[in-house]
N, C-alpha and C. Protein backbone atom coordinates (compact mmCIF):
# COMPACT_ATOMS: atom_id res chain seq x y z
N UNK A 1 26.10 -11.75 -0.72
CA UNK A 1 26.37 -10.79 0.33
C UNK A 1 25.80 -11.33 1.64
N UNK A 2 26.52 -10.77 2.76
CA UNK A 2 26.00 -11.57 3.92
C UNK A 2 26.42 -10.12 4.94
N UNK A 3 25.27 -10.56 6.01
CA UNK A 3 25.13 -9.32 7.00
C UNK A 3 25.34 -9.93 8.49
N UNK A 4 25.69 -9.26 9.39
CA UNK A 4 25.66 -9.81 10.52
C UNK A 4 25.47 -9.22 11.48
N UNK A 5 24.75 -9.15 12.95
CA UNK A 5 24.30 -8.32 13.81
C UNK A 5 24.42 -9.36 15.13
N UNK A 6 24.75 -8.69 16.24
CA UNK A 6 24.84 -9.59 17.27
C UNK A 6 23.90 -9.50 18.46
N UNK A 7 22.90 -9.62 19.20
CA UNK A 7 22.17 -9.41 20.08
C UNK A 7 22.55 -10.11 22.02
N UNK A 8 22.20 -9.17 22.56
CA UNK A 8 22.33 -9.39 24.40
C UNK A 8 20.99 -9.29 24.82
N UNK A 9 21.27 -9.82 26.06
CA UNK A 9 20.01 -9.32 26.86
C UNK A 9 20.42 -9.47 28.25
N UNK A 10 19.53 -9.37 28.97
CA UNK A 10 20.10 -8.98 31.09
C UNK A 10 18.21 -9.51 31.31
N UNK A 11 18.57 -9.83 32.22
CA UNK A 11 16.67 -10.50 32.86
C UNK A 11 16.08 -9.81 33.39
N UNK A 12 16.87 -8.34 33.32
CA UNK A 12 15.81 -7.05 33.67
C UNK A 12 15.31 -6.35 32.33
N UNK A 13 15.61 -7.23 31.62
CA UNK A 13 14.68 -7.09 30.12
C UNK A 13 15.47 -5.64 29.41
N UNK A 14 16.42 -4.77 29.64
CA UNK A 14 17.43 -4.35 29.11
C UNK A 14 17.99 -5.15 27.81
N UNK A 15 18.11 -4.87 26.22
CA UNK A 15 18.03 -5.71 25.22
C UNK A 15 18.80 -4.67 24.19
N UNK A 16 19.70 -5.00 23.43
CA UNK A 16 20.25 -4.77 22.44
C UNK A 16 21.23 -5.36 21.17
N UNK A 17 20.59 -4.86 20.33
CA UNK A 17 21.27 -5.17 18.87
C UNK A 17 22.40 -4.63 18.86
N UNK A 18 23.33 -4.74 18.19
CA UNK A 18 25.06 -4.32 17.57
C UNK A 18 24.83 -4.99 16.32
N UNK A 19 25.30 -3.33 15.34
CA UNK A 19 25.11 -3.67 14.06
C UNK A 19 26.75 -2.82 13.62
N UNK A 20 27.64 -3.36 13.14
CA UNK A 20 29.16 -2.45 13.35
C UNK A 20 28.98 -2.28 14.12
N UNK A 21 28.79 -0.61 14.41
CA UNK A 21 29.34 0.11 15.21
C UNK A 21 28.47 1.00 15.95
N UNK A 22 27.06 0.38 15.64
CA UNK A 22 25.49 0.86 16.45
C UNK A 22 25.36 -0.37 17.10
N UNK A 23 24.54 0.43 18.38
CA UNK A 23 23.78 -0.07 18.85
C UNK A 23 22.67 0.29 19.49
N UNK A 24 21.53 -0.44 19.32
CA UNK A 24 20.30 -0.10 18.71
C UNK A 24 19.33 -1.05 20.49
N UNK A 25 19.11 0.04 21.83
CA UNK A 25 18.57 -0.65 22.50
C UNK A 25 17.04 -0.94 22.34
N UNK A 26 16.43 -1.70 23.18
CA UNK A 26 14.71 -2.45 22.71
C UNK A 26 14.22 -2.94 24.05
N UNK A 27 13.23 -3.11 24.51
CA UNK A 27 12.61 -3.85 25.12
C UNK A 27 11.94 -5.30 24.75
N UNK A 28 12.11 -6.04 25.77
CA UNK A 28 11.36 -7.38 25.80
C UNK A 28 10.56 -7.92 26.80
N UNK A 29 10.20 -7.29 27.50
CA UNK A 29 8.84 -6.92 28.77
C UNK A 29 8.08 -6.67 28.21
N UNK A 30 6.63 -7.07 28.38
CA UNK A 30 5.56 -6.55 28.25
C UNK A 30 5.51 -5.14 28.42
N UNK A 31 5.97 -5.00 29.82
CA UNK A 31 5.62 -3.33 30.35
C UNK A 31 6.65 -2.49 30.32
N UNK A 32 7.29 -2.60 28.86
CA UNK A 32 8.10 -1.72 28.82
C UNK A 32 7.43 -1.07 27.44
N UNK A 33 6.49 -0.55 27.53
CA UNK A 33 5.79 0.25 26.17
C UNK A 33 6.35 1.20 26.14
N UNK A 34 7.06 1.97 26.95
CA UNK A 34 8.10 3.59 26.10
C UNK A 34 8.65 2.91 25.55
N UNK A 35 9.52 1.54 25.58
CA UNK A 35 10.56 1.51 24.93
C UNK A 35 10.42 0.69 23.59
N UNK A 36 11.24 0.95 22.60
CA UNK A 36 10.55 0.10 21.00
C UNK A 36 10.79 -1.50 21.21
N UNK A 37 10.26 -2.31 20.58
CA UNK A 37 10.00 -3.57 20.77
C UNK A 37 10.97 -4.14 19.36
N UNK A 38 11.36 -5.62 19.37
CA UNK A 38 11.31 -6.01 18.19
C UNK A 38 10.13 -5.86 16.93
N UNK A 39 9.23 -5.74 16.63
CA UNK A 39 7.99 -4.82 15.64
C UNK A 39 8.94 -3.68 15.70
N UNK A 40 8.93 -2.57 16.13
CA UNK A 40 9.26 -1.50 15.61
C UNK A 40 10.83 -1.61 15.05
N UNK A 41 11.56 -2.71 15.40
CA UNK A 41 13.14 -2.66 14.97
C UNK A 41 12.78 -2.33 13.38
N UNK A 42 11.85 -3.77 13.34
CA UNK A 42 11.33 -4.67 11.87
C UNK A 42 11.04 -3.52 10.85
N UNK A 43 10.05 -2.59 11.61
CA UNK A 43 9.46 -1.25 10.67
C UNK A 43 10.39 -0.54 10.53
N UNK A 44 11.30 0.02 11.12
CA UNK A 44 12.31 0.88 11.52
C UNK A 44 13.34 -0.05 10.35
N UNK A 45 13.92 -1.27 10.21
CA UNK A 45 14.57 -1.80 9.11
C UNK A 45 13.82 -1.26 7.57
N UNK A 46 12.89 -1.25 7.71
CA UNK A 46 11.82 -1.22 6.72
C UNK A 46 11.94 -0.04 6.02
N UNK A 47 11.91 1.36 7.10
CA UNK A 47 11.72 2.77 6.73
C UNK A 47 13.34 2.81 6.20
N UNK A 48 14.35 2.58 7.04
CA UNK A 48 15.95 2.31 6.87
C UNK A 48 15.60 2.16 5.30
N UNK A 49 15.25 0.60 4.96
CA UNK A 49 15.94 0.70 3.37
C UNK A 49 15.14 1.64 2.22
N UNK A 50 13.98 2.12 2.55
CA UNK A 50 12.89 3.20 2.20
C UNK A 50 14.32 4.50 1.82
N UNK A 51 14.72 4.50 2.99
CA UNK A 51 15.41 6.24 2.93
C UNK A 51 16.44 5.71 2.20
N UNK A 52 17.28 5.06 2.30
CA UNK A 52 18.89 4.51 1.65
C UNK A 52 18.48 4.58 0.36
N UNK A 53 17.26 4.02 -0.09
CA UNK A 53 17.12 3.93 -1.82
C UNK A 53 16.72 4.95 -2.57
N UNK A 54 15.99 6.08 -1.41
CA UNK A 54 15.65 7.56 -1.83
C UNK A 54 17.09 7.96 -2.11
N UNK A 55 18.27 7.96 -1.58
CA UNK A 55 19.54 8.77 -1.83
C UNK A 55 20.03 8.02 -2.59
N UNK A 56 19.82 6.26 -2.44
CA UNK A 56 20.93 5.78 -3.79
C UNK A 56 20.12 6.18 -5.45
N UNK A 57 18.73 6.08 -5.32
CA UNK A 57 18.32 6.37 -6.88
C UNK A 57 18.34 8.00 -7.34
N UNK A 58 18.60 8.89 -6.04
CA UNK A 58 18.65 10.22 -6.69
C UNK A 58 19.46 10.54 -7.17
N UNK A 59 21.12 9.61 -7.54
CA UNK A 59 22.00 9.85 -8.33
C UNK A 59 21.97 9.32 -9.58
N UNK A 60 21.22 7.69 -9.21
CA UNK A 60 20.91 6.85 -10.67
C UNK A 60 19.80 7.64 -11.30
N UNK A 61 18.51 8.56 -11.06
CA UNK A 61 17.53 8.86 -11.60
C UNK A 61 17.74 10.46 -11.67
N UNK A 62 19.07 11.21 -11.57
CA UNK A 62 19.85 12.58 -11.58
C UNK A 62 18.64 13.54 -10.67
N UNK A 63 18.19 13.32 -9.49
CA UNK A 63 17.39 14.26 -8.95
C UNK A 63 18.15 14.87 -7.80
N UNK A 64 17.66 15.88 -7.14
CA UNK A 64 18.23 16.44 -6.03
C UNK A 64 16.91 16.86 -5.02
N UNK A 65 17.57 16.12 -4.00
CA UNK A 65 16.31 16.29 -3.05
C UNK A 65 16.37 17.17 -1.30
N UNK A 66 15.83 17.93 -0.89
CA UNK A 66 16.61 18.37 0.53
C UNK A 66 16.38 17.44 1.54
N UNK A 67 15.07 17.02 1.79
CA UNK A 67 15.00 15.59 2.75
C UNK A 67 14.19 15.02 2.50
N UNK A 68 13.55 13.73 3.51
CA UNK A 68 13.05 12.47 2.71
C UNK A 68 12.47 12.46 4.61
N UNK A 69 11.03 11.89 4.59
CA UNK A 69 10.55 11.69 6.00
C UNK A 69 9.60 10.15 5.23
N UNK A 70 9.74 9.54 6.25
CA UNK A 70 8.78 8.20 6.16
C UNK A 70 7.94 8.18 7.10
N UNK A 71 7.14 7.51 7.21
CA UNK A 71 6.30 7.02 8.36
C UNK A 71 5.52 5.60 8.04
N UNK A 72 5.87 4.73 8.46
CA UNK A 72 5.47 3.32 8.63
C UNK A 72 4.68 2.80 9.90
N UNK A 73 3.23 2.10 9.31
CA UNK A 73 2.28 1.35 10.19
C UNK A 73 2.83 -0.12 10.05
N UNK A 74 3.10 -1.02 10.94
CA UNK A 74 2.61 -2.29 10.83
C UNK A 74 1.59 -3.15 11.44
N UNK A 75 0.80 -3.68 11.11
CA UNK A 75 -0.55 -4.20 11.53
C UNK A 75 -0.17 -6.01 12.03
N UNK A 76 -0.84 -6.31 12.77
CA UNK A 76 -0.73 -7.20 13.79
C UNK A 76 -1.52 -7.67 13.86
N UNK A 77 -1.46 -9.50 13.23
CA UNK A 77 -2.34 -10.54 13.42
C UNK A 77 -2.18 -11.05 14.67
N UNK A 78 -3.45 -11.87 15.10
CA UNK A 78 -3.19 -12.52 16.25
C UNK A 78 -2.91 -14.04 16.07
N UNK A 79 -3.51 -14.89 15.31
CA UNK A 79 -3.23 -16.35 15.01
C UNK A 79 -2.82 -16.63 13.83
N UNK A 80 -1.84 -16.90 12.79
CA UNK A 80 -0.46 -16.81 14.08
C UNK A 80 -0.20 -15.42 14.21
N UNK A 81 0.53 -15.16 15.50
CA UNK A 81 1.13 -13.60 15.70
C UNK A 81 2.09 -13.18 14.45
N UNK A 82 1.65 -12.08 13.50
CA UNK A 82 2.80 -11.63 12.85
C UNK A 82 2.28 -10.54 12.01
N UNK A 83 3.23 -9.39 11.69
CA UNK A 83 2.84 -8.51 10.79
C UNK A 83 2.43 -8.91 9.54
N UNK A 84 1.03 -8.37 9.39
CA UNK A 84 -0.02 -8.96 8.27
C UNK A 84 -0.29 -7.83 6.99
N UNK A 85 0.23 -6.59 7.54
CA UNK A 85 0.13 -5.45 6.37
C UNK A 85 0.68 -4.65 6.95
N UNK A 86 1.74 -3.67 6.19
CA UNK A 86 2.56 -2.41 6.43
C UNK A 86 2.28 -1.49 5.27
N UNK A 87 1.81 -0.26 5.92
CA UNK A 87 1.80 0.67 5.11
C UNK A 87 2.56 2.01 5.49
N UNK A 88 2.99 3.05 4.35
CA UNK A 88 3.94 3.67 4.69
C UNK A 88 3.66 5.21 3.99
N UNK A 89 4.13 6.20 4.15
CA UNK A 89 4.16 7.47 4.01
C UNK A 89 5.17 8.36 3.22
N UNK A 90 6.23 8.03 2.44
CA UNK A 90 7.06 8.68 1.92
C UNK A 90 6.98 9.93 1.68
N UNK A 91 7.72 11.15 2.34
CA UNK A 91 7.55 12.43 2.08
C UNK A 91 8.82 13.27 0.99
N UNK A 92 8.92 13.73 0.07
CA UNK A 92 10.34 14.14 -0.35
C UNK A 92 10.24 15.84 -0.28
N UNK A 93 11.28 16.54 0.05
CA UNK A 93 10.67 17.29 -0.18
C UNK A 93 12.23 17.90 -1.02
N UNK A 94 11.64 18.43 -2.53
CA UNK A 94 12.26 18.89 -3.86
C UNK A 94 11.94 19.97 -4.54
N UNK A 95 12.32 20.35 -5.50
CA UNK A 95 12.19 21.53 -6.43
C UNK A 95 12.56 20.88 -7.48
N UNK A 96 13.29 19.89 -7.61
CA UNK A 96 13.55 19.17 -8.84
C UNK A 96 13.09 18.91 -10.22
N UNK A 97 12.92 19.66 -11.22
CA UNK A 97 11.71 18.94 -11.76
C UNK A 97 11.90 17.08 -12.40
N UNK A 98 13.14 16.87 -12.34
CA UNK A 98 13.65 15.94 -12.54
C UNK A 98 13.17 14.65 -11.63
N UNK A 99 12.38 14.79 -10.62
CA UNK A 99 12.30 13.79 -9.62
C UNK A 99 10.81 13.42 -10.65
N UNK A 100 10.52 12.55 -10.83
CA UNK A 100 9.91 11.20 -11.14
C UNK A 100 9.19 10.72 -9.89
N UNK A 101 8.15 11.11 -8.95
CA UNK A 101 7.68 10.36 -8.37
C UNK A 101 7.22 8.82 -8.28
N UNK A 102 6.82 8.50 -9.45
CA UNK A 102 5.77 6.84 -9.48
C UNK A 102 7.36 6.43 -10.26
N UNK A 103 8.05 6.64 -11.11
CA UNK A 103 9.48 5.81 -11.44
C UNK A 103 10.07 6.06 -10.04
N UNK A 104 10.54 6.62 -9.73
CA UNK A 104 11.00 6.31 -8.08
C UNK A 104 10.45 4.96 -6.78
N UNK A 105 9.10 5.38 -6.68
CA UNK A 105 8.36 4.35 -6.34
C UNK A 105 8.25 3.21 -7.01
N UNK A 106 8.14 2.21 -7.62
CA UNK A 106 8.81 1.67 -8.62
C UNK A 106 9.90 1.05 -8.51
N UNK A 107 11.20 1.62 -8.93
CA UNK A 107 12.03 1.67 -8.22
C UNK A 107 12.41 0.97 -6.67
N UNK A 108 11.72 1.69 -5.80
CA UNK A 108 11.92 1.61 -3.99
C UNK A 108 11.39 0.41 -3.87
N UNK A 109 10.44 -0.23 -4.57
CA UNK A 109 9.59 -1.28 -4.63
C UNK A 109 10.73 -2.73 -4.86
N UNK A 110 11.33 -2.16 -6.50
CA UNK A 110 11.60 -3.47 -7.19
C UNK A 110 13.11 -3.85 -6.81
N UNK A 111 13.84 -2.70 -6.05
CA UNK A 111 15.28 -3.01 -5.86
C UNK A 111 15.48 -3.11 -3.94
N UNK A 112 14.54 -2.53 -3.09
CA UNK A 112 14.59 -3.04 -1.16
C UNK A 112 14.77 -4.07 -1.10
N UNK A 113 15.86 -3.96 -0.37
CA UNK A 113 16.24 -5.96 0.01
C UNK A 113 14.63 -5.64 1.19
N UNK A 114 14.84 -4.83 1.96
CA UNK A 114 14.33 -4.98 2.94
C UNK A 114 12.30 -5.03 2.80
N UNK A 115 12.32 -4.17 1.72
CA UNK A 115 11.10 -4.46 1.24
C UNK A 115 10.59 -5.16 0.26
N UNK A 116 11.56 -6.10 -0.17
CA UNK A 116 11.21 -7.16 -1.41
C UNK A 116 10.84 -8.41 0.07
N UNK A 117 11.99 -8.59 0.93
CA UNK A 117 11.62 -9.82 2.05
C UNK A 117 10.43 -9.22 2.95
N UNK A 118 10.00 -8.29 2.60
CA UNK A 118 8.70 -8.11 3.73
C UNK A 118 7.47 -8.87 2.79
N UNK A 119 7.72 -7.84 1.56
CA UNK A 119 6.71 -8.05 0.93
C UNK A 119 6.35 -9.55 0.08
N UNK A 120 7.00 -10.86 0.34
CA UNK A 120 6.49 -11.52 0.66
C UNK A 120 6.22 -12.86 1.83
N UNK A 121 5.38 -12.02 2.77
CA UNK A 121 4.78 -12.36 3.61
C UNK A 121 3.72 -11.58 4.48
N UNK A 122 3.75 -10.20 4.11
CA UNK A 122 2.51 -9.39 4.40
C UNK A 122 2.12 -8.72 3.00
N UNK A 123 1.16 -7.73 3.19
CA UNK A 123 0.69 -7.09 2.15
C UNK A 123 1.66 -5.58 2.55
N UNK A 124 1.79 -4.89 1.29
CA UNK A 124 2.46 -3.33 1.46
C UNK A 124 1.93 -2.76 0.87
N UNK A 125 1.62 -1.38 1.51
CA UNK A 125 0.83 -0.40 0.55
C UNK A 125 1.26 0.86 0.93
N UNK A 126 1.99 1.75 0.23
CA UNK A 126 2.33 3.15 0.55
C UNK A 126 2.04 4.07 -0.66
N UNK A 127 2.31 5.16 -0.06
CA UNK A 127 2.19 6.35 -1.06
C UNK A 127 4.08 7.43 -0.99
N UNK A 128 3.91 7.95 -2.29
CA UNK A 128 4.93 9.22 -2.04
C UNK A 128 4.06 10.39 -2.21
N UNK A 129 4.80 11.17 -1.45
CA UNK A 129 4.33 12.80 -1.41
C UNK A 129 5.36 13.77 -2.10
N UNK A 130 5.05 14.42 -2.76
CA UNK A 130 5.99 15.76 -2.67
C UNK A 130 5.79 17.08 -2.19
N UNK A 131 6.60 17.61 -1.16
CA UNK A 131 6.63 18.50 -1.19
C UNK A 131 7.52 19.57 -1.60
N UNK A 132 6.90 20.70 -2.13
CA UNK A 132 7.80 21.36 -2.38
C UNK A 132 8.06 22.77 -2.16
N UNK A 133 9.28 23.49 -2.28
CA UNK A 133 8.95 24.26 -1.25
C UNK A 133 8.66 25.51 -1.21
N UNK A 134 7.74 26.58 -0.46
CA UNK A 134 6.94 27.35 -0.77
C UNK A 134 7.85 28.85 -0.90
């Protein structure tokens, strides 16, 4: 399988990805801190295949879930520059009794394209949560 994405830029540091039929703008200035950087694309790919595998295994693992929230850190070496550990937050929130938390996790672990190629070259460490609802 093969993927493809095309990138621009303008020298007023204005920057964007095209993925189909998104497009996904970024900064490449220093002093553009409102705006997300390449790091956050990276995390943001990261949380992406996190959620996709929450909905593709809740049909393979028969659960039903109402939503799914992530939250991803990535940590930042300086020599060489590069994300050195990501950790993450998985929230589901179910009634299911069918949902399998740690087989899920598991799971999210052993089948992420996106988190099998992270994970080797930093360290990963997350948790799942459930909530459920009151």
């Amino acid at each position: 399988m093969e993927y493809f994405v095309k990138g621009n830029t303008k020298a007023s540091g204005e920057a964007e990805i095209i993925a189909k039929s998104n497009n996904f703008n970024f900064g490449i200035k220093a002093n553009q801190s409102e705006m997300a950087g390449p790091t956050e694309l990276l995390l943001g790919a990261f949380a992406a295949c996190c959620l996709k595998n929450v909905e593709r295994f809740s049909s393979i693992l028969h659960f039903t879930y109402e939503d799914a929230t992530i939250e991803v850190r990535g940590f930042r070496q300086e020599k060489p520059p590069m994300i050195n550990n990501i950790s993450y937050t998985l929230r589901i929130t179910s009634d299911d009794p069918n949902l399998h938390l740690p087989l899920l996790h598991k799971n999210l672990k052993k089948f992420g394209t996106i988190y099998n190629t992270l994970n080797v070259v930093c360290e990963i460490n997350g948790e799942l949560i459930l909530n459920n609802h009151v």
